[in-house]
N, C-alpha and C. Protein backbone atom coordinates (compact mmCIF):
# COMPACT_ATOMS: atom_id res chain seq x y z
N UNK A 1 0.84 -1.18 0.00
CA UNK A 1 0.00 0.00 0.00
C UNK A 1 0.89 1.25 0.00
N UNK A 2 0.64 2.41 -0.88
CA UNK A 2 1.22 3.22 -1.04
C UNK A 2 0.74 3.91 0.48
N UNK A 3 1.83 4.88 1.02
CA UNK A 3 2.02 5.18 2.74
C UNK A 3 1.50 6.74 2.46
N UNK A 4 1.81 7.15 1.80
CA UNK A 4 0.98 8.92 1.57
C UNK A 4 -0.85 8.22 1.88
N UNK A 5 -0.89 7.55 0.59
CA UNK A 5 -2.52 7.08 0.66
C UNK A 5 -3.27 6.78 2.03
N UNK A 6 -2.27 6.20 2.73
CA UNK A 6 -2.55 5.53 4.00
C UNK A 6 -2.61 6.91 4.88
N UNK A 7 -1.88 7.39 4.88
CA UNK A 7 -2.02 8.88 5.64
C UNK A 7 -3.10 9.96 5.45
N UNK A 8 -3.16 9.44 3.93
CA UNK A 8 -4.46 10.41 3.70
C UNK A 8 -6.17 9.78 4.06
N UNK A 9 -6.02 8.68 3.85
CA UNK A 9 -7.07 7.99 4.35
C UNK A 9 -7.39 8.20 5.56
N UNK A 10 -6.23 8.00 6.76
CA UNK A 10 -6.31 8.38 8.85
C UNK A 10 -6.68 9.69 8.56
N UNK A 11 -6.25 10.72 7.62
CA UNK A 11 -6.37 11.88 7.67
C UNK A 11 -7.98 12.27 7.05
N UNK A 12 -8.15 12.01 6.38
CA UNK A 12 -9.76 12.24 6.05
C UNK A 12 -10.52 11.43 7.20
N UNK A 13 -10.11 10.72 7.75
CA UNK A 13 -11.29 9.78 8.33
C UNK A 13 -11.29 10.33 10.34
N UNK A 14 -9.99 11.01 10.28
CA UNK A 14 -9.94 11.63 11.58
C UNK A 14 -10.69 12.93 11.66
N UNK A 15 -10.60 13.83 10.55
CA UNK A 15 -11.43 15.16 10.12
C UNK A 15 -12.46 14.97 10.31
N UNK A 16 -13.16 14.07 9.19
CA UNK A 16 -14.34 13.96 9.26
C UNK A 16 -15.14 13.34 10.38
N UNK A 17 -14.83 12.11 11.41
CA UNK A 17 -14.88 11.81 12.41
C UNK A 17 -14.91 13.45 13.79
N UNK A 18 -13.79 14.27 13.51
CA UNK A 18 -13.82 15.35 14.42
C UNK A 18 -15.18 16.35 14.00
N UNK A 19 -15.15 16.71 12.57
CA UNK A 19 -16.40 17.26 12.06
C UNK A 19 -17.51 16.68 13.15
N UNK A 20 -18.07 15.32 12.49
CA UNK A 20 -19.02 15.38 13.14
C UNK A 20 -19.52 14.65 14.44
N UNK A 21 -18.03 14.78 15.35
CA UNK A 21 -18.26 14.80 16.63
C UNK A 21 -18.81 16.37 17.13
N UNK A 22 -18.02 17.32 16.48
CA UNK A 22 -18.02 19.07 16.88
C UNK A 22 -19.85 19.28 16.27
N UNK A 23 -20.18 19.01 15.51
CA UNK A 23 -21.20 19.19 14.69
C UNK A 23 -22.53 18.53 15.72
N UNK A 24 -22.16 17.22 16.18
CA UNK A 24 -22.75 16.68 17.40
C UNK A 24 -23.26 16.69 18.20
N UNK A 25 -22.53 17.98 19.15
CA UNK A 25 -22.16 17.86 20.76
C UNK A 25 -22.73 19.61 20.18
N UNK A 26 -22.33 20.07 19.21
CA UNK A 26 -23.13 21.41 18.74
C UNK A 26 -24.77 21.32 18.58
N UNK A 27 -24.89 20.02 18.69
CA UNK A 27 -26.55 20.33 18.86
C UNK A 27 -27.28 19.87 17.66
N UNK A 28 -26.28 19.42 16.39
CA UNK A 28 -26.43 19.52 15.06
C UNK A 28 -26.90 18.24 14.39
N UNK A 29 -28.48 18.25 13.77
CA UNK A 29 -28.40 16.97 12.91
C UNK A 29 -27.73 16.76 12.09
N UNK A 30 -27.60 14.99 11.31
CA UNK A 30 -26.48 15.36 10.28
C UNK A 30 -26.95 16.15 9.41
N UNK A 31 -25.76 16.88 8.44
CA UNK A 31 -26.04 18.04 7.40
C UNK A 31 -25.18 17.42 6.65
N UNK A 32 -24.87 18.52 5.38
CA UNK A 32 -24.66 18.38 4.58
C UNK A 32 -22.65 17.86 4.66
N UNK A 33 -22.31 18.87 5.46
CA UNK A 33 -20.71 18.60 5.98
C UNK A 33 -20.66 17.73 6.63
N UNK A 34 -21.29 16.62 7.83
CA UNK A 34 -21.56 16.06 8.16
C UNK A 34 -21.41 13.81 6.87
N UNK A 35 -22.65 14.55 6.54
CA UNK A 35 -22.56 12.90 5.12
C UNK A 35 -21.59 13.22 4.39
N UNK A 36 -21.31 14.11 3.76
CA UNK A 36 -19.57 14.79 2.71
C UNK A 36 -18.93 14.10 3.05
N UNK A 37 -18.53 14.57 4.75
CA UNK A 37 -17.39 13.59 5.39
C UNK A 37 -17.13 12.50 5.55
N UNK A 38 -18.24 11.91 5.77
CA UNK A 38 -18.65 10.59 5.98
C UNK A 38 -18.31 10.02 4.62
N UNK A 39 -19.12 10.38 3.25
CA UNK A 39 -18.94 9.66 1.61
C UNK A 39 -17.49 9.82 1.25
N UNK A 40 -16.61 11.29 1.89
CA UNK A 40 -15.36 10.75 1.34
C UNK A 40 -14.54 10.13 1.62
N UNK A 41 -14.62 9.55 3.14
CA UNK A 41 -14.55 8.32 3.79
C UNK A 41 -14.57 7.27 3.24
N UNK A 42 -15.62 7.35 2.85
CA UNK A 42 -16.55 5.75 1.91
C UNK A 42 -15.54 5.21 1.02
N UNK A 43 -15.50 6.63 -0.36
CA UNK A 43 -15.05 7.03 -1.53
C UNK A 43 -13.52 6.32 -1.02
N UNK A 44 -12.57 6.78 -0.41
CA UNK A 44 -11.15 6.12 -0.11
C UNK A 44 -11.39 5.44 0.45
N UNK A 45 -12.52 4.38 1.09
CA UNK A 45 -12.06 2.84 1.38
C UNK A 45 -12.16 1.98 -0.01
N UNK A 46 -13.07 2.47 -0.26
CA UNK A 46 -13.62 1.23 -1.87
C UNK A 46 -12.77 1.84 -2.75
N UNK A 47 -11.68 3.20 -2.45
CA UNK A 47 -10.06 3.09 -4.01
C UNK A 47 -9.56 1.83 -3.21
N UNK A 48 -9.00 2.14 -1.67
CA UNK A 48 -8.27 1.28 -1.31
C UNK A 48 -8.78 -0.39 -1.43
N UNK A 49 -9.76 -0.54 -1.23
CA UNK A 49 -10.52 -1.87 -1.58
C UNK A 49 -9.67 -2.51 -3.24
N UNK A 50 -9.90 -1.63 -4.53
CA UNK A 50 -9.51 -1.69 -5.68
C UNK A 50 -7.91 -1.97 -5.29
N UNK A 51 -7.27 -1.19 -4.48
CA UNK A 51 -5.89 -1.53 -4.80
C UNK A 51 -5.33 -2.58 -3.98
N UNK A 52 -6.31 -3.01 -3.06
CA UNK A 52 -5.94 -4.39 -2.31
C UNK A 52 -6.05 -5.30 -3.09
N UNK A 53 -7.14 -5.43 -3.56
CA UNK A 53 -7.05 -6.28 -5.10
C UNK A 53 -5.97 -6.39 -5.96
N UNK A 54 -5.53 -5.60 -6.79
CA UNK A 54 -5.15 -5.34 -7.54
C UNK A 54 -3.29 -5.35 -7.06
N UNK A 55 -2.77 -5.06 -6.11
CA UNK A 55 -1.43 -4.51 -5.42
C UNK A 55 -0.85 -6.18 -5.76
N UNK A 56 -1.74 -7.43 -5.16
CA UNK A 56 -0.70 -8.80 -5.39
C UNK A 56 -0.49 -8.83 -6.25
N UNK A 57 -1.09 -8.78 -7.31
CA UNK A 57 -1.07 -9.12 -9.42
C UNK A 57 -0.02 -8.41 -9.35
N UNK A 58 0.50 -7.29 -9.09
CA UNK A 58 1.60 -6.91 -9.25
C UNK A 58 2.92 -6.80 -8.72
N UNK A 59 2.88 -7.87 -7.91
CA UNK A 59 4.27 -8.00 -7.09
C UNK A 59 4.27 -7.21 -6.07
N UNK A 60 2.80 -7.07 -5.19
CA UNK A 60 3.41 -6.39 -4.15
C UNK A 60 2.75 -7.10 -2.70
N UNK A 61 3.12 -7.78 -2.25
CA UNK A 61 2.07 -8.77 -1.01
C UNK A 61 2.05 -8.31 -0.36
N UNK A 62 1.50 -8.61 0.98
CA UNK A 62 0.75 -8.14 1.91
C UNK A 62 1.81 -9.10 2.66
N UNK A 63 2.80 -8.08 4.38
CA UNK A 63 3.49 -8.96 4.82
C UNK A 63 2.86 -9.76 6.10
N UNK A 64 1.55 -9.57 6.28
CA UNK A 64 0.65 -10.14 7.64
C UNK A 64 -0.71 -10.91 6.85
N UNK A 65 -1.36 -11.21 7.57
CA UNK A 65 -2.04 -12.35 7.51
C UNK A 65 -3.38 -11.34 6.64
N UNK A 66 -3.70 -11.87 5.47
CA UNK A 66 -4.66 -11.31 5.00
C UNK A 66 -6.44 -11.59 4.96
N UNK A 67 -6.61 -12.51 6.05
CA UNK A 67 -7.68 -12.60 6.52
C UNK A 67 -8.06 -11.12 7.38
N UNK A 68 -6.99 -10.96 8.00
CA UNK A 68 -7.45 -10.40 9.30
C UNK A 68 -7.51 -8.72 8.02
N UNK A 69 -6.94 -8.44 7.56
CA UNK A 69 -6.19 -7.21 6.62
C UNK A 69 -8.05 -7.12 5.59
N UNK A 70 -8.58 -7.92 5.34
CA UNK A 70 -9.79 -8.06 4.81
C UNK A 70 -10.56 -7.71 5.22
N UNK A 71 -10.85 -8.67 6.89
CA UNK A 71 -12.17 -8.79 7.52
C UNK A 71 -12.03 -7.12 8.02
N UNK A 72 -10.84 -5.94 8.38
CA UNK A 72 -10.67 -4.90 8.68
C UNK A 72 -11.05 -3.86 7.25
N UNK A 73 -10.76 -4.34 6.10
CA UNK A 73 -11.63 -3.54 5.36
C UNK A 73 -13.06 -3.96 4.88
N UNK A 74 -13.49 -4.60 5.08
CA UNK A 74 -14.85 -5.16 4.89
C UNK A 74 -15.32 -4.33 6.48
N UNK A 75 -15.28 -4.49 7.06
CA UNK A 75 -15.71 -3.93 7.86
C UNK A 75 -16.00 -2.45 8.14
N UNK A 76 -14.48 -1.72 8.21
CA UNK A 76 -14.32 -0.09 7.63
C UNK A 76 -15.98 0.27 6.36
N UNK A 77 -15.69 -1.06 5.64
CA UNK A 77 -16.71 -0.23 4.33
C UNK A 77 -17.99 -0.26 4.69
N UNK A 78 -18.51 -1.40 5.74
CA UNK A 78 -19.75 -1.39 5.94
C UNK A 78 -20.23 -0.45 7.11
N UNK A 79 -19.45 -0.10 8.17
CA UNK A 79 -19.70 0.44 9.39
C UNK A 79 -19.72 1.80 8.68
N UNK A 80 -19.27 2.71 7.49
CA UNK A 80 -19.48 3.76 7.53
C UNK A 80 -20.72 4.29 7.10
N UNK A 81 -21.51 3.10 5.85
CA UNK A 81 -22.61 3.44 5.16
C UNK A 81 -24.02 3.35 6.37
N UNK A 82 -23.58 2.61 7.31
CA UNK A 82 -24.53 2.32 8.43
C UNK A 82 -24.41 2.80 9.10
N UNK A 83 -23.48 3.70 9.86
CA UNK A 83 -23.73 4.90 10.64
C UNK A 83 -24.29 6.10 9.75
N UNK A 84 -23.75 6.14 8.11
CA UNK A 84 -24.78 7.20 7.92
C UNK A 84 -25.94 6.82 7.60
N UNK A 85 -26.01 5.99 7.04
CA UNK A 85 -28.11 5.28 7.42
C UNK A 85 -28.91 5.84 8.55
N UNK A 86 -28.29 5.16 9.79
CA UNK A 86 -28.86 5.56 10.71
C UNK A 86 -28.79 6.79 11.27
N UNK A 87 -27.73 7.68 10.81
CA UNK A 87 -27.69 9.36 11.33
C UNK A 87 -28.53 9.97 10.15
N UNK A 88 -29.25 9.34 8.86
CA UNK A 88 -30.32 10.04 8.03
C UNK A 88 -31.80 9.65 8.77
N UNK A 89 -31.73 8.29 9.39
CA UNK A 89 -32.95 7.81 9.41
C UNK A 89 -33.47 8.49 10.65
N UNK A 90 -32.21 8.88 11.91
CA UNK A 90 -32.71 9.43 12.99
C UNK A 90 -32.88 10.81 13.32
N UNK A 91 -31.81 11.57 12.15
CA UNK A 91 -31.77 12.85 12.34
C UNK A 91 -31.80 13.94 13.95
N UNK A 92 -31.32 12.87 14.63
CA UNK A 92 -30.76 13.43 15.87
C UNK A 92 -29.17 13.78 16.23
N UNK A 93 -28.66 14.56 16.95
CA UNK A 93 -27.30 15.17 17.08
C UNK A 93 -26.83 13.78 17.79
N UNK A 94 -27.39 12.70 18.26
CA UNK A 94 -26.28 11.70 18.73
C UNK A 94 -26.02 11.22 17.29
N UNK A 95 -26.68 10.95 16.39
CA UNK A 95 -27.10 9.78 15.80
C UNK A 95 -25.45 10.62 14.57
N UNK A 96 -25.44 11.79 14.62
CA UNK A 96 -24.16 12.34 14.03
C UNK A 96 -22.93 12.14 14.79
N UNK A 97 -23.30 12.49 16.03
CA UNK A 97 -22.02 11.97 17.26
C UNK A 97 -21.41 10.24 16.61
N UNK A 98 -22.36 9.66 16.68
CA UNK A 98 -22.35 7.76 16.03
C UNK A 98 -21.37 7.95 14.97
N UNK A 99 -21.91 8.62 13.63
CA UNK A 99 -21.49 9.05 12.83
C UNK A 99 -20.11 9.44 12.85
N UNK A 100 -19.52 10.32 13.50
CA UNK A 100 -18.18 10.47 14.12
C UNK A 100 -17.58 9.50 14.67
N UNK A 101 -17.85 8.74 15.54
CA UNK A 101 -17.35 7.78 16.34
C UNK A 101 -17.39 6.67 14.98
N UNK A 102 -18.08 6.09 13.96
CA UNK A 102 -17.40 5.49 13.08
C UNK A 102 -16.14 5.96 12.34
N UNK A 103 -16.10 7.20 11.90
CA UNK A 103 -15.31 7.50 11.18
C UNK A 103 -13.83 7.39 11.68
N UNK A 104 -14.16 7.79 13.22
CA UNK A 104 -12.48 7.54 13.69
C UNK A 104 -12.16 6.12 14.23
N UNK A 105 -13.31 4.92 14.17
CA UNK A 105 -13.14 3.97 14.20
C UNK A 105 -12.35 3.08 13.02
N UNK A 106 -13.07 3.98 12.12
CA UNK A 106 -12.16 3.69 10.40
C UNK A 106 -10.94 3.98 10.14
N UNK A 107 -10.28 5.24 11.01
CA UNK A 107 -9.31 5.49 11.15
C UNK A 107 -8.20 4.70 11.35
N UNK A 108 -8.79 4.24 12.75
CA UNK A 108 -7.98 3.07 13.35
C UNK A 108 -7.60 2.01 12.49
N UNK A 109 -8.70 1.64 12.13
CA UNK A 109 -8.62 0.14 10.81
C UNK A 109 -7.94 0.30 9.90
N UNK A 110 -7.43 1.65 9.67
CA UNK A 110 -6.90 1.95 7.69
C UNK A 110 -5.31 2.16 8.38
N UNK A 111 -4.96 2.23 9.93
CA UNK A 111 -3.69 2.38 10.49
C UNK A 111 -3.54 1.36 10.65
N UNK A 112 -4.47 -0.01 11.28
CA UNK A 112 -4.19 -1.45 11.14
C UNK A 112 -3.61 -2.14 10.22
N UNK A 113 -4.54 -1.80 9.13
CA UNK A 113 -4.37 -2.66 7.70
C UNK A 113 -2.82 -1.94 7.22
N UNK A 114 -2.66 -0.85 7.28
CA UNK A 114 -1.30 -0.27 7.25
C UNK A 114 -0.12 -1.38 7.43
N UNK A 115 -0.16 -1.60 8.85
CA UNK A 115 0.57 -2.41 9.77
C UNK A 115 0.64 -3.85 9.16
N UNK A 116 -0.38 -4.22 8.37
CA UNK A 116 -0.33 -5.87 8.28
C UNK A 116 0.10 -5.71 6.77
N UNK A 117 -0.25 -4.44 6.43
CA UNK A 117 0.12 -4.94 4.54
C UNK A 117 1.97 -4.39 4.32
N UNK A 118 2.21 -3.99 5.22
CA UNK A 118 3.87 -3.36 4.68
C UNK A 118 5.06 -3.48 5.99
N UNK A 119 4.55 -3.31 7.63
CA UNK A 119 5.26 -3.46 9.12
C UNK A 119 4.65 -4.57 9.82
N UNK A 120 4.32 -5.71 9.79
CA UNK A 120 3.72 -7.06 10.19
C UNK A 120 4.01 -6.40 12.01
N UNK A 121 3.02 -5.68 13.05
CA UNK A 121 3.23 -5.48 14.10
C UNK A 121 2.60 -6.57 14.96
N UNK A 122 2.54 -7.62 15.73
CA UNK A 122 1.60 -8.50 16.13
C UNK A 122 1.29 -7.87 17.29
């Protein structure tokens, strides 16, 4: 995995996670800055999805166990569309707080998968 990408990914997914914790605790249903953050979240898990695919065909493996490197992006991709589901369906300031608290949960996972596809940390 290219390591800028990886940085930019913690980095969008920590923003947007801070967005709409601040947006939250402000009292704020989700809005428009709010789902943005959240879809471009989305948007760089499913590139990175494509280049997990795509990175072995070309000579580049993964140095940790790629079950676990999977079940962490499968996961990242589904937990974000379902916190914003449920921060449209409830339109309450927790339900954006949620919303936040996935995103920097995604964070974590895209620093994991980091770790298993290039520094094997156990």
């Amino acid at each position: 995995m290219i390591e800028w990408f990886t940085w930019l990914q913690v980095g969008v997914a920590v923003l947007a996670g801070l967005i709409c914790l601040a947006l939250g605790f402000a009292g704020r249903a989700p809005n428009d800055w709010s789902m943005g953050a959240a879809l471009l979240v989305e948007l760089l898990l499913v590139v990175q999805l494509v280049v997990a695919i795509v990175a072995p065909a070309v000579g580049n493996p993964p140095t940790g166990s790629l079950l676990e490197f999977y079940v962490y992006l499968v996961s990242a991709i589904i937990l974000v569309p379902l916190a914003g589901f449920w921060a449209l369906v409830e339109r309450n300031r927790w339900s954006t707080v949620i919303l936040g608290v996935a995103c920097l949960a995604v964070a974590v996972m895209v620093y994991r998968m980091y770790q298993i596809w290039t520094v094997q940390v156990a």
